[in-house]
C-alpha atoms as a PDB file:
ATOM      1  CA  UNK A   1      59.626   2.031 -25.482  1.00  0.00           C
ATOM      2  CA  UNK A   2      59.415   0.422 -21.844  1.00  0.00           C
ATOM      3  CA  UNK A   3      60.750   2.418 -18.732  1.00  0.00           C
ATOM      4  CA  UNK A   4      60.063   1.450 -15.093  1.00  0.00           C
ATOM      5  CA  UNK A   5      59.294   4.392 -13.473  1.00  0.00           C
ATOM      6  CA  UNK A   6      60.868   5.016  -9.929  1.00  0.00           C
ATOM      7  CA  UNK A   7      62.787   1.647  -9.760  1.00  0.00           C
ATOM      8  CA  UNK A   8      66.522   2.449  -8.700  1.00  0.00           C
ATOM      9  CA  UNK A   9      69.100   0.479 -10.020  1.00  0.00           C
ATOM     10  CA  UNK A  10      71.758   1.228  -7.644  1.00  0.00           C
ATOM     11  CA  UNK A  11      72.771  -1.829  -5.784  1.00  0.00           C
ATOM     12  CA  UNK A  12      70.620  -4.876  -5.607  1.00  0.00           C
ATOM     13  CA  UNK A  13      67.192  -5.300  -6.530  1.00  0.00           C
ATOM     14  CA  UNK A  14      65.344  -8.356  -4.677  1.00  0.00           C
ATOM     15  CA  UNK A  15      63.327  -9.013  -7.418  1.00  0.00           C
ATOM     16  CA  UNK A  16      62.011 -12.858  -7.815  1.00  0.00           C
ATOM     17  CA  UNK A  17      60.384 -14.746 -11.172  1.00  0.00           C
ATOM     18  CA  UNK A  18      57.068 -14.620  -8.481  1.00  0.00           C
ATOM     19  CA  UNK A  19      57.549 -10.798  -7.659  1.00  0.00           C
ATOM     20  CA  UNK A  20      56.948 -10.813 -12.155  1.00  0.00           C
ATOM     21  CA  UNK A  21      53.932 -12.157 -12.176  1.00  0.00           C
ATOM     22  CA  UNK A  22      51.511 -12.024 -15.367  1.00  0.00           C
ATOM     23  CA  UNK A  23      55.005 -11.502 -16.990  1.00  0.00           C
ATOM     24  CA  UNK A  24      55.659 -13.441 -20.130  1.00  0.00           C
ATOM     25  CA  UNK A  25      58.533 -16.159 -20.323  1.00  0.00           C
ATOM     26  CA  UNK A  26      59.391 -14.558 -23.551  1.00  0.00           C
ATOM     27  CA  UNK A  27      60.611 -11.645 -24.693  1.00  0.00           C
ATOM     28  CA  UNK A  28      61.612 -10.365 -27.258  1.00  0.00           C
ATOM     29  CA  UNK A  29      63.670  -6.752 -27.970  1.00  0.00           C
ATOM     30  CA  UNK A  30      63.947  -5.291 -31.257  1.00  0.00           C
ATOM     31  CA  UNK A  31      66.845  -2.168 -31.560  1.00  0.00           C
ATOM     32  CA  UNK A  32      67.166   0.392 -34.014  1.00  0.00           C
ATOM     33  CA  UNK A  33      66.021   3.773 -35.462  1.00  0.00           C
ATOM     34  CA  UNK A  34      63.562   3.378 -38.055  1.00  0.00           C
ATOM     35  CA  UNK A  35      64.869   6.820 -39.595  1.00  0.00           C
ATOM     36  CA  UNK A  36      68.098   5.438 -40.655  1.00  0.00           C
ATOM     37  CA  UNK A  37      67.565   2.947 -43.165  1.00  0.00           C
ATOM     38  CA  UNK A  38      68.288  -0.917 -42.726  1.00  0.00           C
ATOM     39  CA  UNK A  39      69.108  -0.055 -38.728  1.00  0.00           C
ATOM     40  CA  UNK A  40      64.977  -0.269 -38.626  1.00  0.00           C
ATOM     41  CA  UNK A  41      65.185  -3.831 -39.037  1.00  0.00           C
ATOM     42  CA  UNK A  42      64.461  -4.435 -34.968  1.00  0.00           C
ATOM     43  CA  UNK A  43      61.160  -1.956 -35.117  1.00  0.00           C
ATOM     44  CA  UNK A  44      60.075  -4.108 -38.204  1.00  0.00           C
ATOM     45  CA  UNK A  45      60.753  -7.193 -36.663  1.00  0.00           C
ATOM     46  CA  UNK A  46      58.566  -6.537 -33.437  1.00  0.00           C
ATOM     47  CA  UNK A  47      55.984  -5.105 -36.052  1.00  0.00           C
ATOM     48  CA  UNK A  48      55.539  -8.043 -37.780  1.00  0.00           C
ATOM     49  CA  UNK A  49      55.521  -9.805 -35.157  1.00  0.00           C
ATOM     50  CA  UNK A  50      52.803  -7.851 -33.048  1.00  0.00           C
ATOM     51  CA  UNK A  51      50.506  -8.961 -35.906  1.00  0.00           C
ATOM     52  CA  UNK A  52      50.890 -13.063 -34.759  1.00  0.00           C
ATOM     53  CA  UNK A  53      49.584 -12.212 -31.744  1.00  0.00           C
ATOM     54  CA  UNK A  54      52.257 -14.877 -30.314  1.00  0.00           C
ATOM     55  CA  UNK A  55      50.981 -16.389 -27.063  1.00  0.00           C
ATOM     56  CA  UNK A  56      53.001 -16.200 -23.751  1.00  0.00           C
ATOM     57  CA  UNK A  57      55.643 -13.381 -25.540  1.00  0.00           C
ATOM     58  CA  UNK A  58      55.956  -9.649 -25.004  1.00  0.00           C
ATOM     59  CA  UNK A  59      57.478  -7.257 -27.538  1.00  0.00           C
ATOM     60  CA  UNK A  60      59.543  -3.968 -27.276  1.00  0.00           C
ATOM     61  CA  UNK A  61      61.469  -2.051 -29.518  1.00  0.00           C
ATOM     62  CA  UNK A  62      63.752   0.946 -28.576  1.00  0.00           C
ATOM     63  CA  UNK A  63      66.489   3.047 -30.429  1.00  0.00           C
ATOM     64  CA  UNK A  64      68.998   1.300 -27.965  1.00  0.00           C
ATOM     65  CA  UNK A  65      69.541  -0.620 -25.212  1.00  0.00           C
ATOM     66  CA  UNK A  66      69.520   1.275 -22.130  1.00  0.00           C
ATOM     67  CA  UNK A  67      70.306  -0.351 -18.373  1.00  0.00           C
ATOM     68  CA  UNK A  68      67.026   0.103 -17.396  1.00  0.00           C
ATOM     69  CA  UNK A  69      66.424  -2.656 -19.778  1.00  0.00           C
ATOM     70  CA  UNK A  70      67.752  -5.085 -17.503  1.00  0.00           C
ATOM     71  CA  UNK A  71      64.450  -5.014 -15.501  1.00  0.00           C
ATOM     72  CA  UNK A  72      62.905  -6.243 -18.563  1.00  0.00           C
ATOM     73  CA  UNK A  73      63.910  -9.666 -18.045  1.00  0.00           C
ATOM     74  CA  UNK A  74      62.998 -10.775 -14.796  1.00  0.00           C
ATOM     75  CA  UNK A  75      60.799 -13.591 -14.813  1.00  0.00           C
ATOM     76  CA  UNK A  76      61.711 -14.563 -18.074  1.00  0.00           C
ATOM     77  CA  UNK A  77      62.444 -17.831 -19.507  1.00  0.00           C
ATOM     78  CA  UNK A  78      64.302 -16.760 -22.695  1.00  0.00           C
ATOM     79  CA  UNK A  79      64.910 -13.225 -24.598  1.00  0.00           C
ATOM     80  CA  UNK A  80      65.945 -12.171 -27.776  1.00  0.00           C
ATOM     81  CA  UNK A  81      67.383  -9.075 -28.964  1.00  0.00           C
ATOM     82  CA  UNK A  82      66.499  -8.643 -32.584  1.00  0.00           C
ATOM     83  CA  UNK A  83      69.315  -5.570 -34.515  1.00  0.00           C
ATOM     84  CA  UNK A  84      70.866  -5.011 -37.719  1.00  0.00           C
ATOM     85  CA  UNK A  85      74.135  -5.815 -38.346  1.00  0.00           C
ATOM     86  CA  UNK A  86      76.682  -3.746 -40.448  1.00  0.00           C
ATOM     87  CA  UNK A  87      78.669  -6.955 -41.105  1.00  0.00           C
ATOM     88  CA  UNK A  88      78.597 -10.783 -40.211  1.00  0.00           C
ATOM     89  CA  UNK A  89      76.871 -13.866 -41.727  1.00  0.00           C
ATOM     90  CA  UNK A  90      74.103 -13.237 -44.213  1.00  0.00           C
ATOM     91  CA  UNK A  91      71.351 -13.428 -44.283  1.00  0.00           C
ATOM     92  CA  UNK A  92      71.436 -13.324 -40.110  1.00  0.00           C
ATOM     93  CA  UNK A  93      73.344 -14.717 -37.367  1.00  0.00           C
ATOM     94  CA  UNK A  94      71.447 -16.204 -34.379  1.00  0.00           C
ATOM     95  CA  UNK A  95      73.661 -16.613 -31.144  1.00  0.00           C
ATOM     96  CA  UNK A  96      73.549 -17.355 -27.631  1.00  0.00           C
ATOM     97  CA  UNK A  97      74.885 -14.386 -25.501  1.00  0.00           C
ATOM     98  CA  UNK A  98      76.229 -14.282 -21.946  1.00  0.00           C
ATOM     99  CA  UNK A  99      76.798 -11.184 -19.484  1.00  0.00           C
ATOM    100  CA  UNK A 100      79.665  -9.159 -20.474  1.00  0.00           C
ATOM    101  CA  UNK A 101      80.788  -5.568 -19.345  1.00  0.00           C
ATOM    102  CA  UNK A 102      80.374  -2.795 -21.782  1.00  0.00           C
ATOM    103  CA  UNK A 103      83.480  -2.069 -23.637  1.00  0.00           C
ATOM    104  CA  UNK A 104      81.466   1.660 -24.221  1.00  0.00           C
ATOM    105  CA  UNK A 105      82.688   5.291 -22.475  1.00  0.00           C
ATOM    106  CA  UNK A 106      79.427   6.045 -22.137  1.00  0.00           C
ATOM    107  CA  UNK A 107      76.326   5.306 -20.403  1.00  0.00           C
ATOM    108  CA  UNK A 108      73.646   4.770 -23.041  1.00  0.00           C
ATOM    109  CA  UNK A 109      73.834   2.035 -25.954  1.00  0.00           C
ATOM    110  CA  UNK A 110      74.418  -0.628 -24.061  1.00  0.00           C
ATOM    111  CA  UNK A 111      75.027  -4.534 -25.774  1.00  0.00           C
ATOM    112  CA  UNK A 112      72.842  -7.324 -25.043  1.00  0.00           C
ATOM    113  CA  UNK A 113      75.971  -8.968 -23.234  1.00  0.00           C
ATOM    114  CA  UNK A 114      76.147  -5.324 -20.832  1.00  0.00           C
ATOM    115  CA  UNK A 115      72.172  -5.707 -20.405  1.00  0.00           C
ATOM    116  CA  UNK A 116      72.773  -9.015 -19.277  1.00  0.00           C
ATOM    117  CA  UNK A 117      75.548  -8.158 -17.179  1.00  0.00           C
ATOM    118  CA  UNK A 118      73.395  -5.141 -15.566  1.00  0.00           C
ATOM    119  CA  UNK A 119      70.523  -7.833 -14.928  1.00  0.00           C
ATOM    120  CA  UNK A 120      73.019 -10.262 -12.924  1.00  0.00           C
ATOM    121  CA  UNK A 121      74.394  -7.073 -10.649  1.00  0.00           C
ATOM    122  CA  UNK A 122      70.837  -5.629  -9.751  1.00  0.00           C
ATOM    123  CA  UNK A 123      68.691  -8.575  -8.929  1.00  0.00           C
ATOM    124  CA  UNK A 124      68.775 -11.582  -7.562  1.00  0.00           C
ATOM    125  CA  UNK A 125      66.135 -13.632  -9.864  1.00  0.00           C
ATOM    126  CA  UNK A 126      67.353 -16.325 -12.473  1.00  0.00           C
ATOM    127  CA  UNK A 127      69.070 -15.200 -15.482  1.00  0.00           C
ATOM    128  CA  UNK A 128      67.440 -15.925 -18.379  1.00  0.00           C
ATOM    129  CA  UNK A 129      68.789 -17.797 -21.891  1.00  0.00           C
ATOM    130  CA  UNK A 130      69.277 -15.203 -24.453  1.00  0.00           C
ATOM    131  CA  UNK A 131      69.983 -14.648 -27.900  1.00  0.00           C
ATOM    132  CA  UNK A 132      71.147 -12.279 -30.961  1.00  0.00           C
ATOM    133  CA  UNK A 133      69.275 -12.372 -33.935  1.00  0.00           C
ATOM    134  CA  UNK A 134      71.174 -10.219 -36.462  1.00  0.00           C
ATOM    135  CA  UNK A 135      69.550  -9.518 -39.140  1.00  0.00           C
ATOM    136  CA  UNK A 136      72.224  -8.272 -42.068  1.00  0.00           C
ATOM    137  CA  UNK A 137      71.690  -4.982 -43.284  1.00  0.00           C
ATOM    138  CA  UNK A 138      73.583  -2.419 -45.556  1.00  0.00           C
ATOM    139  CA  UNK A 139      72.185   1.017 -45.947  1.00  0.00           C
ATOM    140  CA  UNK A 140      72.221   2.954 -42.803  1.00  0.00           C
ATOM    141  CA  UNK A 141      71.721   6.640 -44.290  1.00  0.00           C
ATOM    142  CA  UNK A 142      69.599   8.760 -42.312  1.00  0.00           C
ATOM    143  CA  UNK A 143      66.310   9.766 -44.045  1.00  0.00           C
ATOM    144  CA  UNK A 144      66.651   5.933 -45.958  1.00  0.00           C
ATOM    145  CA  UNK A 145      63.694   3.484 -46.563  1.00  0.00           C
ATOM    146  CA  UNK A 146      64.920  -0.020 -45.541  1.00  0.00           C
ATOM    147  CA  UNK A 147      66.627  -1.925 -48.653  1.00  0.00           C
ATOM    148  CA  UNK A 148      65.117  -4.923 -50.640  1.00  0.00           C
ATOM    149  CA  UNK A 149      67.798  -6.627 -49.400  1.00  0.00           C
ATOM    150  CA  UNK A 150      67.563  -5.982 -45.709  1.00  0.00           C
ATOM    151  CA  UNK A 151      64.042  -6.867 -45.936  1.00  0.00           C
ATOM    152  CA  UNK A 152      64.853 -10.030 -47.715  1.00  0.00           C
ATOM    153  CA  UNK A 153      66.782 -11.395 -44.555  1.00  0.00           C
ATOM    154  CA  UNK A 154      64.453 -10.276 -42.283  1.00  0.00           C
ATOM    155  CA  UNK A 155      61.675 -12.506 -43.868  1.00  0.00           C
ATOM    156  CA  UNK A 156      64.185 -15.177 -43.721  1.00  0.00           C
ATOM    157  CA  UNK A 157      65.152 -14.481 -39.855  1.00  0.00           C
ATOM    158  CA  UNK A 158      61.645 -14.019 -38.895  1.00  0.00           C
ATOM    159  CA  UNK A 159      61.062 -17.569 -40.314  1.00  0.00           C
ATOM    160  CA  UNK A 160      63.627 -18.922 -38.499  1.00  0.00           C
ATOM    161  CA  UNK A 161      62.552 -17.667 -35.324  1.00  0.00           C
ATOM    162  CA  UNK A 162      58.866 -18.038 -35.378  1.00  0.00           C
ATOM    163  CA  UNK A 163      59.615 -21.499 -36.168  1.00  0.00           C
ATOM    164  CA  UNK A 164      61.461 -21.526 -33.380  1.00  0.00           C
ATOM    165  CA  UNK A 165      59.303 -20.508 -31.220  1.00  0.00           C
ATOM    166  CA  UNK A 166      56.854 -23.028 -32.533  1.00  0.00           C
ATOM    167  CA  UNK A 167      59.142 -25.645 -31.246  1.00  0.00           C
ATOM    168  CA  UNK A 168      59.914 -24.330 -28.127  1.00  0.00           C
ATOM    169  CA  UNK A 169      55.925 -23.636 -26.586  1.00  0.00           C
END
């Protein structure tokens, strides 16, 4: 879990890719509650991918996105929020996303689009590209391990995107 401690995010934040320095160009997000079954596939995404050591990328994982996650992504060059998905292609969808408001009543579990969104009200710096990686998953029962299958398209998503990153560095 990442917080920022003492930064406001009412009105904007003056916050320039130089006022982020030492930050990584890439990060990447994975969302879920590894209590719940396939809906741990973002913890067990940044897991696996703490192990590669990947050069110039930082990793978080949280039960949700939060607005305070906006901060996150100043000074990056390119994020990508890794979840499960309850439905959609399998075994995983990869997809550009764009600021959006959040269709929610409430203030906490915000989408990737409303994180965006909050980034482009609060600061001034350079929006990142950013992407969805969701990873298709089934069982979502609390007190669940995560299912072969689950695990099966994560291996296959991971490969995608590490390969992808490959390309991209």
């Amino acid at each position: 879990m990442h917080r920022h401690p003492g930064q406001e995010l009412a009105g904007a934040v003056s916050l320039s890719p130089e006022a982020a320095t030492g930050t990584a160009p890439l990060l990447v997000i994975g969302i879920g509650n590894p209590s719940r079954g396939d809906d741990a596939i973002g913890p067990f995404a940044i897991e696996r991918l703490e192990a590669l050591d990947l050069p110039d990328t930082e990793l978080l994982t949280d039960f949700q996105l939060q607005v305070e996650h906006a901060l996150d992504l100043v000074g990056r060059r390119e994020v990508v929020f890794i979840d499960a998905a309850v439905s959609g292609p399998e075994p995983f969808g990869f997809e550009p996303v764009v600021p959006a408001a959040n269709a929610s009543a409430i203030t906490h579990a915000l989408t990737p689009a409303a994180v965006l969104e909050a980034f482009v009200r609060v600061t001034d710096a350079p929006l990142p590209a950013a992407f969805v990686l969701a990873v298709r998953g089934y069982d979502f029962e609390l007190g669940a391990a995560l299912s072969d299958t689950a695990a099966a398209n994560l291996d296959v998503a991971l490969q995608m995107l590490i390969s992808r990153l490959a390309a991209t560095s």
